[in-house]
PDB file of N, CA and C in Angstrom:
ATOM      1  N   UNK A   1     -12.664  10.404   6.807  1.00  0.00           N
ATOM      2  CA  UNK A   1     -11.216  10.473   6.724  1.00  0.00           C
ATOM      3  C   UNK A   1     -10.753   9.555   5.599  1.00  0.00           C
ATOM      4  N   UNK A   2      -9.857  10.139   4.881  1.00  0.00           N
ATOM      5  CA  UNK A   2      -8.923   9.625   3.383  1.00  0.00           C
ATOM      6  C   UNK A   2      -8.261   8.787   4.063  1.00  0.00           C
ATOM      7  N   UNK A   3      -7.688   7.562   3.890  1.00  0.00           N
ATOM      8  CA  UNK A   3      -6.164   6.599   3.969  1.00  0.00           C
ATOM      9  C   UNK A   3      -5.768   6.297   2.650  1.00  0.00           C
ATOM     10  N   UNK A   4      -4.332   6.370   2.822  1.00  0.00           N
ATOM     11  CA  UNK A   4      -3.335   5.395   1.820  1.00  0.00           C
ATOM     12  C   UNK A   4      -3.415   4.608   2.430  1.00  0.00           C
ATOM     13  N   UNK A   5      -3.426   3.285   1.946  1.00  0.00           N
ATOM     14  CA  UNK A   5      -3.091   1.853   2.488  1.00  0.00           C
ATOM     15  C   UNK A   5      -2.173   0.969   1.556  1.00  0.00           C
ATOM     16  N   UNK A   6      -0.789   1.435   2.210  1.00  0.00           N
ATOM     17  CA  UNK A   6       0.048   0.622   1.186  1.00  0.00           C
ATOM     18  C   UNK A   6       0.493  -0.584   1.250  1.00  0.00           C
ATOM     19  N   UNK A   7       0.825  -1.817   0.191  1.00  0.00           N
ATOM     20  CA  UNK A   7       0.541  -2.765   0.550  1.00  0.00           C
ATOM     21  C   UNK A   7       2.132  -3.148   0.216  1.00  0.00           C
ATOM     22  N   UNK A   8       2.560  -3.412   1.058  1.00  0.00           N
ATOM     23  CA  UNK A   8       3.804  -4.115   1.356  1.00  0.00           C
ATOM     24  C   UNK A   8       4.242  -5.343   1.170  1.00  0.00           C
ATOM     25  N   UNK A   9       5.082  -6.644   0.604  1.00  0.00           N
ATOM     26  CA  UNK A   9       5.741  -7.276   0.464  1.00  0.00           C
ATOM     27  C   UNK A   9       6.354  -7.490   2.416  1.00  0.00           C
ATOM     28  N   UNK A  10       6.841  -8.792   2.493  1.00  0.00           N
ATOM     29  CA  UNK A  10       7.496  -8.626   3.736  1.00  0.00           C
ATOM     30  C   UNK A  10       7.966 -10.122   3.708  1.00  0.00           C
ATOM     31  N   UNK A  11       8.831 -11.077   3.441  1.00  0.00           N
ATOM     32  CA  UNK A  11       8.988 -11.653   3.789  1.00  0.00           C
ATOM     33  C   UNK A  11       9.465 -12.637   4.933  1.00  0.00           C
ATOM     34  N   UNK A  12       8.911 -11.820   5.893  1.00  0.00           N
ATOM     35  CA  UNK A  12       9.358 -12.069   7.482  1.00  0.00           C
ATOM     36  C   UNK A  12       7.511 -12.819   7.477  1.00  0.00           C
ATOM     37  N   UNK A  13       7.127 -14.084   7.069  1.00  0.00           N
ATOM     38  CA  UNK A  13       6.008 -14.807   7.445  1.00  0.00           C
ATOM     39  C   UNK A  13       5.725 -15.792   7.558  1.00  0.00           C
ATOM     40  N   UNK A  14       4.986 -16.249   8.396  1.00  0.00           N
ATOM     41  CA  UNK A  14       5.161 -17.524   8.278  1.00  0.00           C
ATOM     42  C   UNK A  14       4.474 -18.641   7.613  1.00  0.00           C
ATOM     43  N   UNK A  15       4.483 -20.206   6.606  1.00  0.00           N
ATOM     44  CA  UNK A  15       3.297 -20.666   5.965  1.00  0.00           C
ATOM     45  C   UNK A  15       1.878 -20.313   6.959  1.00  0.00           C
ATOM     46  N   UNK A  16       1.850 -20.634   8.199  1.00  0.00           N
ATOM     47  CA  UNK A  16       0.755 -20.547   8.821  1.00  0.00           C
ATOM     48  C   UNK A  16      -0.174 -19.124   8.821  1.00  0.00           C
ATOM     49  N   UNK A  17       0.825 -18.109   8.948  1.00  0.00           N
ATOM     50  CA  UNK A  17       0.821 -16.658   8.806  1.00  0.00           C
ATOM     51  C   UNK A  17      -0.297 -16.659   7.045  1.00  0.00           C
ATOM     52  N   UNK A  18       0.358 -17.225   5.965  1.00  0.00           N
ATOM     53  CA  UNK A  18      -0.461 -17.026   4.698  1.00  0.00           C
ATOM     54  C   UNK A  18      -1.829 -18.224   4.741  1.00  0.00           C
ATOM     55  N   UNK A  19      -1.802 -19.120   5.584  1.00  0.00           N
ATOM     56  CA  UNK A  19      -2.616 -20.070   5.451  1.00  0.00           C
ATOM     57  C   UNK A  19      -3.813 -19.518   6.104  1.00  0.00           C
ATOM     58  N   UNK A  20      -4.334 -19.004   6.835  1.00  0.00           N
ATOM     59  CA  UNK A  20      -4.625 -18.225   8.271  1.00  0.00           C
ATOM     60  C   UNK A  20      -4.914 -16.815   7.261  1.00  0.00           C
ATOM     61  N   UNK A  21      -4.761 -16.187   6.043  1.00  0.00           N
ATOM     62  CA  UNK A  21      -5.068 -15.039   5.332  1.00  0.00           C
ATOM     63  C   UNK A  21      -6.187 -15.057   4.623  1.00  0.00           C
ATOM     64  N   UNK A  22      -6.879 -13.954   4.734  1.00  0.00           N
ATOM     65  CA  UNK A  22      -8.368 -14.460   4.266  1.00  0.00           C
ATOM     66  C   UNK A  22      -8.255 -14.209   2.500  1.00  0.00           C
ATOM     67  N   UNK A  23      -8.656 -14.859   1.891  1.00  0.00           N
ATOM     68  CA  UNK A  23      -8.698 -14.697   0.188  1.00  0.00           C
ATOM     69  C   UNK A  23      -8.450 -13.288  -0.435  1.00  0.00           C
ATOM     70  N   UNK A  24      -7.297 -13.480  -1.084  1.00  0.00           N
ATOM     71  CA  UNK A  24      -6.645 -12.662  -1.851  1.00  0.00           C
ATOM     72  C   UNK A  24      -8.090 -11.229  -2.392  1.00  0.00           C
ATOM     73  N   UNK A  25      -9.136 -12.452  -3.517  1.00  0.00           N
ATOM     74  CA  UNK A  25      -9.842 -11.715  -3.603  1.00  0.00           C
ATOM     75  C   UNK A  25     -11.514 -11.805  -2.964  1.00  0.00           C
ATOM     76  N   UNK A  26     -11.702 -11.683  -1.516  1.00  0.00           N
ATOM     77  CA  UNK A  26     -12.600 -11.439  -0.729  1.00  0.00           C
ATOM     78  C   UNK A  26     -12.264  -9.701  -0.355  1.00  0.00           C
ATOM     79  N   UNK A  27     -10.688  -9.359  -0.331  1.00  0.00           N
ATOM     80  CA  UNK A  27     -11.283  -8.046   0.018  1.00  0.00           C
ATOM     81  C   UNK A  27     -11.912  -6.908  -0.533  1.00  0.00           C
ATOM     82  N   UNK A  28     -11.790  -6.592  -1.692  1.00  0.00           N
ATOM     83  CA  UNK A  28     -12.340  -5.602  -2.556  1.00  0.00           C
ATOM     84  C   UNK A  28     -13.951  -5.597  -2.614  1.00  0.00           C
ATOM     85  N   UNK A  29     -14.585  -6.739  -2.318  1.00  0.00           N
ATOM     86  CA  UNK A  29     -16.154  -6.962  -2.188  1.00  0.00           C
ATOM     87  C   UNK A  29     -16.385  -6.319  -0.060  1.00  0.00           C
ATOM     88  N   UNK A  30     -15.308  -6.861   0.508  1.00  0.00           N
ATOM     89  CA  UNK A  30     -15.235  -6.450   1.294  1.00  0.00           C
ATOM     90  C   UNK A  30     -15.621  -5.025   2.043  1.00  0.00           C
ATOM     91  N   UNK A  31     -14.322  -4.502   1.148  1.00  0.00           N
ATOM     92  CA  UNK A  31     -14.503  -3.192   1.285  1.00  0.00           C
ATOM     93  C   UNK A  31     -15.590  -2.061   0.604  1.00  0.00           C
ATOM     94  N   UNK A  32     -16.018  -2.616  -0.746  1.00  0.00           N
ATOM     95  CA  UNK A  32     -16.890  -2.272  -1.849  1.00  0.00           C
ATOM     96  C   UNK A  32     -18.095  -1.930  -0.375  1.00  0.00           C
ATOM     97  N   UNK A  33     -18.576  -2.930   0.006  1.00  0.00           N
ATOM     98  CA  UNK A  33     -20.049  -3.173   0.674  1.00  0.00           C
ATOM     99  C   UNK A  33     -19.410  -2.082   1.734  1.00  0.00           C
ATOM    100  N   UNK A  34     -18.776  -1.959   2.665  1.00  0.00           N
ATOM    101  CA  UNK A  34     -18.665  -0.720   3.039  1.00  0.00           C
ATOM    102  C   UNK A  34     -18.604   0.406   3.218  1.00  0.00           C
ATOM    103  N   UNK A  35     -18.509   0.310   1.894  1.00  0.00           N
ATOM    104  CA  UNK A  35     -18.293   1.921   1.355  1.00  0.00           C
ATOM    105  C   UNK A  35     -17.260   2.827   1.451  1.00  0.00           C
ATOM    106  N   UNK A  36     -16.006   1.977   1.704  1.00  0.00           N
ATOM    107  CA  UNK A  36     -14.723   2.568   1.914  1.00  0.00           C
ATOM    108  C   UNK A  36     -13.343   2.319   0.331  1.00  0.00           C
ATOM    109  N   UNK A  37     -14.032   1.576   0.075  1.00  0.00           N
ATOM    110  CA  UNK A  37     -13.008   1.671  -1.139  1.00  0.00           C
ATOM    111  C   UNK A  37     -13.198   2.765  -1.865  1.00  0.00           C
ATOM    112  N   UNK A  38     -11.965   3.470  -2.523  1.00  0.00           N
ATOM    113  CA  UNK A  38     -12.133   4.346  -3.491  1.00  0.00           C
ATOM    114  C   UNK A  38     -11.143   4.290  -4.631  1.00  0.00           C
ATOM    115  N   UNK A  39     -10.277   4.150  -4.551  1.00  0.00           N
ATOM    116  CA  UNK A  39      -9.072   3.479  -5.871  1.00  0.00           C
ATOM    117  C   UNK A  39      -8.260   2.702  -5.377  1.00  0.00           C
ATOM    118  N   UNK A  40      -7.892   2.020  -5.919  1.00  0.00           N
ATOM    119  CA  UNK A  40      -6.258   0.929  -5.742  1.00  0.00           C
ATOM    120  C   UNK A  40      -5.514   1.650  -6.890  1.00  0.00           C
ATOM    121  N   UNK A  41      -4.201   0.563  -6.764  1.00  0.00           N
ATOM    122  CA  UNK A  41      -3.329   0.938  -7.854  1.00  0.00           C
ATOM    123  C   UNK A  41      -2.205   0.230  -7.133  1.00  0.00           C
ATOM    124  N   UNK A  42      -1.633  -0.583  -8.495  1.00  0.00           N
ATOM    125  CA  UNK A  42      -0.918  -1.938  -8.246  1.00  0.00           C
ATOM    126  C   UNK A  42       0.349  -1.464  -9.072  1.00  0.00           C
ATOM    127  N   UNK A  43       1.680  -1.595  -8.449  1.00  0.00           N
ATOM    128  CA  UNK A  43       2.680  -0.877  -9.268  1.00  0.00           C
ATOM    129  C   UNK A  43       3.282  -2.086  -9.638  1.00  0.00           C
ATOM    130  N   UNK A  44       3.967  -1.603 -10.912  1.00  0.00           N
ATOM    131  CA  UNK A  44       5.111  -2.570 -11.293  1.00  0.00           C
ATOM    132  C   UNK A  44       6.078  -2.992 -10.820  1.00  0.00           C
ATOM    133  N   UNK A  45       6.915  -3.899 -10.697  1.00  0.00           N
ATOM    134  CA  UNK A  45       8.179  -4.417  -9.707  1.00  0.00           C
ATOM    135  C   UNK A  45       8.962  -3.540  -9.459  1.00  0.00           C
ATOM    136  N   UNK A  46       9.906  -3.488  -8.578  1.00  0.00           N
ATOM    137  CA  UNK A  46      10.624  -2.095  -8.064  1.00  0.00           C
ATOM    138  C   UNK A  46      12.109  -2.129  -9.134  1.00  0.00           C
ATOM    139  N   UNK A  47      12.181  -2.854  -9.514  1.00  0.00           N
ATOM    140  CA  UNK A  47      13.234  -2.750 -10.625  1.00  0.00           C
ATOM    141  C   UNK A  47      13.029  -2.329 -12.026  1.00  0.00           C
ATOM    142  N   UNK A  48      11.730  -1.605 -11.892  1.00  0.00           N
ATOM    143  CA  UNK A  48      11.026  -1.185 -13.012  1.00  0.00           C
ATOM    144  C   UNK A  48      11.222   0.536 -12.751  1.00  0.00           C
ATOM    145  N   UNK A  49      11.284   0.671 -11.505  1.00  0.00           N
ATOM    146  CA  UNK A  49      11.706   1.963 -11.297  1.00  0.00           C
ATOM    147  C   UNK A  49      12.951   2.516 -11.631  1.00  0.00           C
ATOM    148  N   UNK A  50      12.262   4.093 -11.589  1.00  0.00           N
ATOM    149  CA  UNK A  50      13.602   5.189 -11.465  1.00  0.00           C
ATOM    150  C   UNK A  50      13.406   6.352 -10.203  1.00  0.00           C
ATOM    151  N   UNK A  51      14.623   6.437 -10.020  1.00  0.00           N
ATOM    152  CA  UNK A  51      14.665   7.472  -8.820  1.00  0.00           C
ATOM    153  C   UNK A  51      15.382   9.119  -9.251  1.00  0.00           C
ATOM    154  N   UNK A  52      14.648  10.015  -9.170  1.00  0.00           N
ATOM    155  CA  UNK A  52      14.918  11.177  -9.920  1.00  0.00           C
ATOM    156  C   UNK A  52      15.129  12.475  -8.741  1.00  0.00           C
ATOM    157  N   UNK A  53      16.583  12.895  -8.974  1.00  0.00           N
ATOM    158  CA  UNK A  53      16.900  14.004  -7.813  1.00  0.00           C
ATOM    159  C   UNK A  53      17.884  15.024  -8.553  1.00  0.00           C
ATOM    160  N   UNK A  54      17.953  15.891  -7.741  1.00  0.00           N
ATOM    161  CA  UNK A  54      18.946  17.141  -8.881  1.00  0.00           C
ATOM    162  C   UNK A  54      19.661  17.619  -7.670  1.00  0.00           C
ATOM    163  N   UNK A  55      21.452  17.396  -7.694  1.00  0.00           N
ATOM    164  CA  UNK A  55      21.728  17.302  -6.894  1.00  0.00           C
ATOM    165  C   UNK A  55      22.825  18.573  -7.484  1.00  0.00           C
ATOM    166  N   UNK A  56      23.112  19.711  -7.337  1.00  0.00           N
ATOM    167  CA  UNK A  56      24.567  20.693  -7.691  1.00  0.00           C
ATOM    168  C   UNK A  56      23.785  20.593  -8.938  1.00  0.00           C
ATOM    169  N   UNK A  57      22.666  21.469  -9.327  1.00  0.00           N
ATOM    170  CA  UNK A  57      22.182  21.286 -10.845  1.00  0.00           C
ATOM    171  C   UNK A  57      21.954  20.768 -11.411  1.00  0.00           C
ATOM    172  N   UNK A  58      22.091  19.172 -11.074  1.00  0.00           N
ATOM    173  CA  UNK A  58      22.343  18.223 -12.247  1.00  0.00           C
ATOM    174  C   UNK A  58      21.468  17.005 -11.923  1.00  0.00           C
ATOM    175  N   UNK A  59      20.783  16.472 -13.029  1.00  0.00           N
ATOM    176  CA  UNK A  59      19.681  15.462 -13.080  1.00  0.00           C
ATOM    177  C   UNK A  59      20.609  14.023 -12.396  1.00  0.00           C
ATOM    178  N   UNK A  60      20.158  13.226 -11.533  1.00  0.00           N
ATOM    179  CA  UNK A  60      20.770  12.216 -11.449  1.00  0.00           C
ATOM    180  C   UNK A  60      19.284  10.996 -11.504  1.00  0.00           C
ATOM    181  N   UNK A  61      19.314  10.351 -12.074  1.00  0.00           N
ATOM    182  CA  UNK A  61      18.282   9.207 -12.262  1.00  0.00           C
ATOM    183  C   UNK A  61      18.594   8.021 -12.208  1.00  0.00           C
ATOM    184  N   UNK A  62      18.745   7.650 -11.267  1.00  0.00           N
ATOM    185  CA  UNK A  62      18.960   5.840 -10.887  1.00  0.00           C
ATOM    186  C   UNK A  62      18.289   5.057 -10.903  1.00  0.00           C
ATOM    187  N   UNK A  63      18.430   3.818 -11.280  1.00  0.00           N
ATOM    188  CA  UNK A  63      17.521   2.838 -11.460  1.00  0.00           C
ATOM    189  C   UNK A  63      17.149   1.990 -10.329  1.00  0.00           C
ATOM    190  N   UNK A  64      15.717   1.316 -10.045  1.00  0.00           N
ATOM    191  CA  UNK A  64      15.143   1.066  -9.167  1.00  0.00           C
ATOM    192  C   UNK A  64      14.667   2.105  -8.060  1.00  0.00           C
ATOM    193  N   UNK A  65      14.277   1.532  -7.110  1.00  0.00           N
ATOM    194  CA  UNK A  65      13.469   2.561  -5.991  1.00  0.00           C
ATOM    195  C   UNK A  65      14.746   3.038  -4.842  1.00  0.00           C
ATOM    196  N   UNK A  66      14.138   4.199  -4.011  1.00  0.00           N
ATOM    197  CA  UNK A  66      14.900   4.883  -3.269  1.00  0.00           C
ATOM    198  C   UNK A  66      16.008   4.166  -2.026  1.00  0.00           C
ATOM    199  N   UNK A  67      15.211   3.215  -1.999  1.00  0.00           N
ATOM    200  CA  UNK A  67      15.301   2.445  -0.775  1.00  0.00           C
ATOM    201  C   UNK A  67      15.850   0.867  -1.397  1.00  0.00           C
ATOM    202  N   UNK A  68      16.688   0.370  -0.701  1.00  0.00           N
ATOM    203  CA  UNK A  68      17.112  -1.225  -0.931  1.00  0.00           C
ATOM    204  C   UNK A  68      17.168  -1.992  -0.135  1.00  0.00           C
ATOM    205  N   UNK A  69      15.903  -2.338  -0.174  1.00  0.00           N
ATOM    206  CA  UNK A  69      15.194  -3.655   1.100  1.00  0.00           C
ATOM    207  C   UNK A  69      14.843  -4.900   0.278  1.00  0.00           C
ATOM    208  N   UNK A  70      14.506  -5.909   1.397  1.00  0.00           N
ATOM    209  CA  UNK A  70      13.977  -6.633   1.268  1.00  0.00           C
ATOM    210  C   UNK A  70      12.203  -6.590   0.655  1.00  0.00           C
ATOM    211  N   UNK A  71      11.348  -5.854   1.520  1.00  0.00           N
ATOM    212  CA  UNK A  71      10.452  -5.484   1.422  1.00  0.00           C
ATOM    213  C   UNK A  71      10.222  -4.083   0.098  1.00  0.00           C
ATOM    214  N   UNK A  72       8.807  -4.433  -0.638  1.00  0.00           N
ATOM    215  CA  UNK A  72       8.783  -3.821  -1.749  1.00  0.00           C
ATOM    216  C   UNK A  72       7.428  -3.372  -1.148  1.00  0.00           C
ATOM    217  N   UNK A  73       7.037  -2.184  -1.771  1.00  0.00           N
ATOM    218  CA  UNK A  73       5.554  -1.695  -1.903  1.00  0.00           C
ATOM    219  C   UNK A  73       5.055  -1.912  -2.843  1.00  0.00           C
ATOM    220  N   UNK A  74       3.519  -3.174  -3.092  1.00  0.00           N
ATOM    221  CA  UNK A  74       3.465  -3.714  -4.545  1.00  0.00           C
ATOM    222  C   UNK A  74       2.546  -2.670  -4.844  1.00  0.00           C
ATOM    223  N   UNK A  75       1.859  -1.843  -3.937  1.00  0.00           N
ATOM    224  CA  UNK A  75       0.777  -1.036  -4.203  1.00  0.00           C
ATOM    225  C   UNK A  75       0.219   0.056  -3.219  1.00  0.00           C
ATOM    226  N   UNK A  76      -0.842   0.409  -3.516  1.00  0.00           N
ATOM    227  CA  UNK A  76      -1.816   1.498  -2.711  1.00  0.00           C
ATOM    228  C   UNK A  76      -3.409   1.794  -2.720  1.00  0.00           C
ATOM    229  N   UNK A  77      -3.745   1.446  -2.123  1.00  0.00           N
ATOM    230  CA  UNK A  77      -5.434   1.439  -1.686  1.00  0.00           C
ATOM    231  C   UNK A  77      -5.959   2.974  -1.237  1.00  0.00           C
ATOM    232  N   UNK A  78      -6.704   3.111  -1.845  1.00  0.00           N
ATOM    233  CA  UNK A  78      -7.474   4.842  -1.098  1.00  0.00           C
ATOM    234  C   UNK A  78      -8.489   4.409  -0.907  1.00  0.00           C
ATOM    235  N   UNK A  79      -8.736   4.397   0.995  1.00  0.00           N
ATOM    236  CA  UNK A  79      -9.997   4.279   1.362  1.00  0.00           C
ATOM    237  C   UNK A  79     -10.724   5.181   2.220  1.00  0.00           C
ATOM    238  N   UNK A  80     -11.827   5.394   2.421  1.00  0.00           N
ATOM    239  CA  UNK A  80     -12.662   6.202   3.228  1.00  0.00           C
ATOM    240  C   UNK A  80     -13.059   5.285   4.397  1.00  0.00           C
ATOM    241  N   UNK A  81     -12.754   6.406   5.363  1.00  0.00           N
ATOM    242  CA  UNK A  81     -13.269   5.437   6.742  1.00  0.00           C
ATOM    243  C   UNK A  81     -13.880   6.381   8.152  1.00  0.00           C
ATOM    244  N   UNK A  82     -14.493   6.170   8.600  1.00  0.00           N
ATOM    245  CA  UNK A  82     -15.212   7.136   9.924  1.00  0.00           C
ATOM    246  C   UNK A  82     -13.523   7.310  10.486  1.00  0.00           C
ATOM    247  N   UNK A  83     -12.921   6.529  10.420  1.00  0.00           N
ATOM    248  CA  UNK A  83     -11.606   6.992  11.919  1.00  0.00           C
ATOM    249  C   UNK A  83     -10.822   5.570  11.369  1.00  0.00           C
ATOM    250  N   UNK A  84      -9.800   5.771  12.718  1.00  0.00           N
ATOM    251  CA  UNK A  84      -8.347   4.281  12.708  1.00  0.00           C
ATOM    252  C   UNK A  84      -8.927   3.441  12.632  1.00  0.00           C
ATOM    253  N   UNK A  85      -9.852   3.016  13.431  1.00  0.00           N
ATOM    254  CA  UNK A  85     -10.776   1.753  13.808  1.00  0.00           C
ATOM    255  C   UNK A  85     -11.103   1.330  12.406  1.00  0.00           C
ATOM    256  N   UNK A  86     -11.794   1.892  11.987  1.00  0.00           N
ATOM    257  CA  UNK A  86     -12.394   1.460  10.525  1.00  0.00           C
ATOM    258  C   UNK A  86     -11.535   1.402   9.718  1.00  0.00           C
ATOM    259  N   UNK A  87     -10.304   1.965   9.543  1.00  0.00           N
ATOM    260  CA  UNK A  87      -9.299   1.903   8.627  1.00  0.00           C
ATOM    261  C   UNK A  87      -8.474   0.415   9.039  1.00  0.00           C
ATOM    262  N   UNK A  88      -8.309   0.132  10.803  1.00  0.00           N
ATOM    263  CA  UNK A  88      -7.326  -0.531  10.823  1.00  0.00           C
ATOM    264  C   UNK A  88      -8.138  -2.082  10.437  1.00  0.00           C
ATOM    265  N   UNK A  89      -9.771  -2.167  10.655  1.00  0.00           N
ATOM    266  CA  UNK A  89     -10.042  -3.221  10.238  1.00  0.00           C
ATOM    267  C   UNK A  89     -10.266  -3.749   8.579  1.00  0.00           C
ATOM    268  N   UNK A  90     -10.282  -2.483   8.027  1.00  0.00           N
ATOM    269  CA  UNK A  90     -10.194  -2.826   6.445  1.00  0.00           C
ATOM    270  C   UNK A  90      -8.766  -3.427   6.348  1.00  0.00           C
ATOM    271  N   UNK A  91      -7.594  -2.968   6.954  1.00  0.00           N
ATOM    272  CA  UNK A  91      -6.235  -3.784   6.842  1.00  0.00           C
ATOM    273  C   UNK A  91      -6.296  -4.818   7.329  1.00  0.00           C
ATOM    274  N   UNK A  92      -6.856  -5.170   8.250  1.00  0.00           N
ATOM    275  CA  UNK A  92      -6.586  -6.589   9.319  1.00  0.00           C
ATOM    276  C   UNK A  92      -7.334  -7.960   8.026  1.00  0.00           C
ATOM    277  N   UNK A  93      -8.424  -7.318   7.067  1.00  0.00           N
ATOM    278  CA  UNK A  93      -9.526  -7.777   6.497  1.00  0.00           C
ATOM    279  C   UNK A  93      -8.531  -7.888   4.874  1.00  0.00           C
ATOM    280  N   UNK A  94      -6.984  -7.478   4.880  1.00  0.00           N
ATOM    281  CA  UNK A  94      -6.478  -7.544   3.633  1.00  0.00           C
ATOM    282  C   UNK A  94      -5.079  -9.022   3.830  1.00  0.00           C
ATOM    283  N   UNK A  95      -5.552  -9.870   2.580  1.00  0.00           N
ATOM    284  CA  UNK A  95      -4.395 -10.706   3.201  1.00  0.00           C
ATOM    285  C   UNK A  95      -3.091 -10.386   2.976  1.00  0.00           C
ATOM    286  N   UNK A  96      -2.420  -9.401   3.264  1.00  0.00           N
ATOM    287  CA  UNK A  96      -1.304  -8.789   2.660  1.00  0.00           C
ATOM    288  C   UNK A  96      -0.907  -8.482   4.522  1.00  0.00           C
ATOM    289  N   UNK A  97      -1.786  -8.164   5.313  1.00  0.00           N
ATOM    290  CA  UNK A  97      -1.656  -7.768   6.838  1.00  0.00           C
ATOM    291  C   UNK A  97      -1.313  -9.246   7.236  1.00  0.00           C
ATOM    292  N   UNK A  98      -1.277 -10.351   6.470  1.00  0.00           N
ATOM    293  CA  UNK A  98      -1.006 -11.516   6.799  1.00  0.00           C
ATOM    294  C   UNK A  98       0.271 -12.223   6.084  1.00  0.00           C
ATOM    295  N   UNK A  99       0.649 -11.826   4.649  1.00  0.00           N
ATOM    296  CA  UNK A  99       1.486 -12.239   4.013  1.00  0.00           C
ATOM    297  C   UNK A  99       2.193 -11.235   3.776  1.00  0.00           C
ATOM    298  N   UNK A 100       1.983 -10.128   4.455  1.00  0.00           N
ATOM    299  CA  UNK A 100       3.179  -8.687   4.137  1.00  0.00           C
ATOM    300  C   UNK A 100       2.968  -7.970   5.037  1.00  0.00           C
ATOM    301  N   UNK A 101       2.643  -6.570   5.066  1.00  0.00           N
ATOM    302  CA  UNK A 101       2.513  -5.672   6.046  1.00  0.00           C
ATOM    303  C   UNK A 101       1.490  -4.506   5.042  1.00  0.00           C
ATOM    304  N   UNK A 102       0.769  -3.927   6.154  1.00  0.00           N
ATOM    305  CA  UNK A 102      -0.129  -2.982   5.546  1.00  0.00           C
ATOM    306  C   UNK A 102       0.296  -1.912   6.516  1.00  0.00           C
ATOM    307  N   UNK A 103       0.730  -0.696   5.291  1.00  0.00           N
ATOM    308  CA  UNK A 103       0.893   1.006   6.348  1.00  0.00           C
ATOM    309  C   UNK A 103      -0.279   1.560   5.455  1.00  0.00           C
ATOM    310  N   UNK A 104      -1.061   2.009   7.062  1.00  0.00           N
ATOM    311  CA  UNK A 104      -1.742   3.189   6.780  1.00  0.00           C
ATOM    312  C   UNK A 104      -1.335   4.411   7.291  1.00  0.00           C
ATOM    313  N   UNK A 105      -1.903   5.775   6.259  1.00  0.00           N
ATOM    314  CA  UNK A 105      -1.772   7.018   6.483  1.00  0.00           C
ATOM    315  C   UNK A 105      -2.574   7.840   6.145  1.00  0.00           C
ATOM    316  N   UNK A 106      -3.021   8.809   7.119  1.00  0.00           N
ATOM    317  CA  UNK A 106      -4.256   9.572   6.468  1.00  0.00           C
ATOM    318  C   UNK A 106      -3.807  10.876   5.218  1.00  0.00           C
ATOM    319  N   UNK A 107      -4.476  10.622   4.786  1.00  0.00           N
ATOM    320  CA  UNK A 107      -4.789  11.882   3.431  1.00  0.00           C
ATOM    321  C   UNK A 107      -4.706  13.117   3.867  1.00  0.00           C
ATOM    322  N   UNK A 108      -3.213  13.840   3.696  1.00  0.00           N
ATOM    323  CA  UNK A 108      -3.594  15.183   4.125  1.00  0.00           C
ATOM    324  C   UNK A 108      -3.880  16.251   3.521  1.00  0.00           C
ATOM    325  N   UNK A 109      -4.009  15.869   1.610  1.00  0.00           N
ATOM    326  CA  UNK A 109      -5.374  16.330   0.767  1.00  0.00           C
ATOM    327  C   UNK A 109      -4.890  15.665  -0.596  1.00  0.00           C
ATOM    328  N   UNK A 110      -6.127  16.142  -1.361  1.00  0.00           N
ATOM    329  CA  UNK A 110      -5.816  15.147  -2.584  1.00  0.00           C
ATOM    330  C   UNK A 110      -5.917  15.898  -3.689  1.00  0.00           C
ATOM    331  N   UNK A 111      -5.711  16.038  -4.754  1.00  0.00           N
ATOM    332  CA  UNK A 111      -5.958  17.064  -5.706  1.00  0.00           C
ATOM    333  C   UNK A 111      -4.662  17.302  -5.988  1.00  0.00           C
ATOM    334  N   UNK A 112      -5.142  19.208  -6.666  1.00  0.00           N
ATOM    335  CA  UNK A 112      -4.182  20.305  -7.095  1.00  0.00           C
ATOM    336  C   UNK A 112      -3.725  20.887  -5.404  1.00  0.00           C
ATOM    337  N   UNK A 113      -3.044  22.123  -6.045  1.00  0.00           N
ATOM    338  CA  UNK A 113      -1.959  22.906  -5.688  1.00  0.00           C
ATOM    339  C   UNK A 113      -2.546  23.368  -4.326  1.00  0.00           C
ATOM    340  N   UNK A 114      -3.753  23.241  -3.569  1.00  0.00           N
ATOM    341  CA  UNK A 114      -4.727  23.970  -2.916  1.00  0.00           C
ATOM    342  C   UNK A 114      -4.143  23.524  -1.405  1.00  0.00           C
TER     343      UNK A 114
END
């Protein structure tokens, strides 16, 4: 099974909450030896965005992301995993599940048009 694992911003934490997070970069070796990593991808700040909709014909493109939170999505992880279990411990194993929030979702395909 495919997951997105997006990595969230959250400032609802506590110092102890980031102190208590296992090394930024321990997880990617982490996950590497498992055999569940398959791409990341780290986005630019959300004020770097545009939001693109066509509303009565007409292009409307606003700046920044869809949503105006507190919380940002800095990124996205694609991992392979037997099931939840294995997915939810690759998150528990990211310090972002400690200094932000991690959503997972399974892949419901990847590619073209198919």
């Amino acid at each position: 099974m495919r997951f997105a694992m997006f990595i969230i911003s959250d400032p609802d934490h506590t110092a102890t909450d980031a102190a208590n997070a296992p090394a930024f970069e321990d997880w990617h070796p982490y996950a590497i030896a498992r055999g569940a990593y398959v791409e990341g991808i780290r986005f630019q700040e959300p004020d770097a965005a545009r939001t693109v909709r066509v509303r009565g014909g007409e292009t409307v493109i606003a700046p920044g992301t869809f949503t105006d939170s507190v919380e940002k999505i800095l990124g996205v992880a694609i991992i392979e995993c037997a099931g939840w279990d294995e997915a939810v411990d690759l998150a528990v194993h990211n310090n972002m599940a400690h200094e932000g929030r991690i959503e997972l979702r399974e892949i419901h395909s990847m590619g073209g048009p198919e």
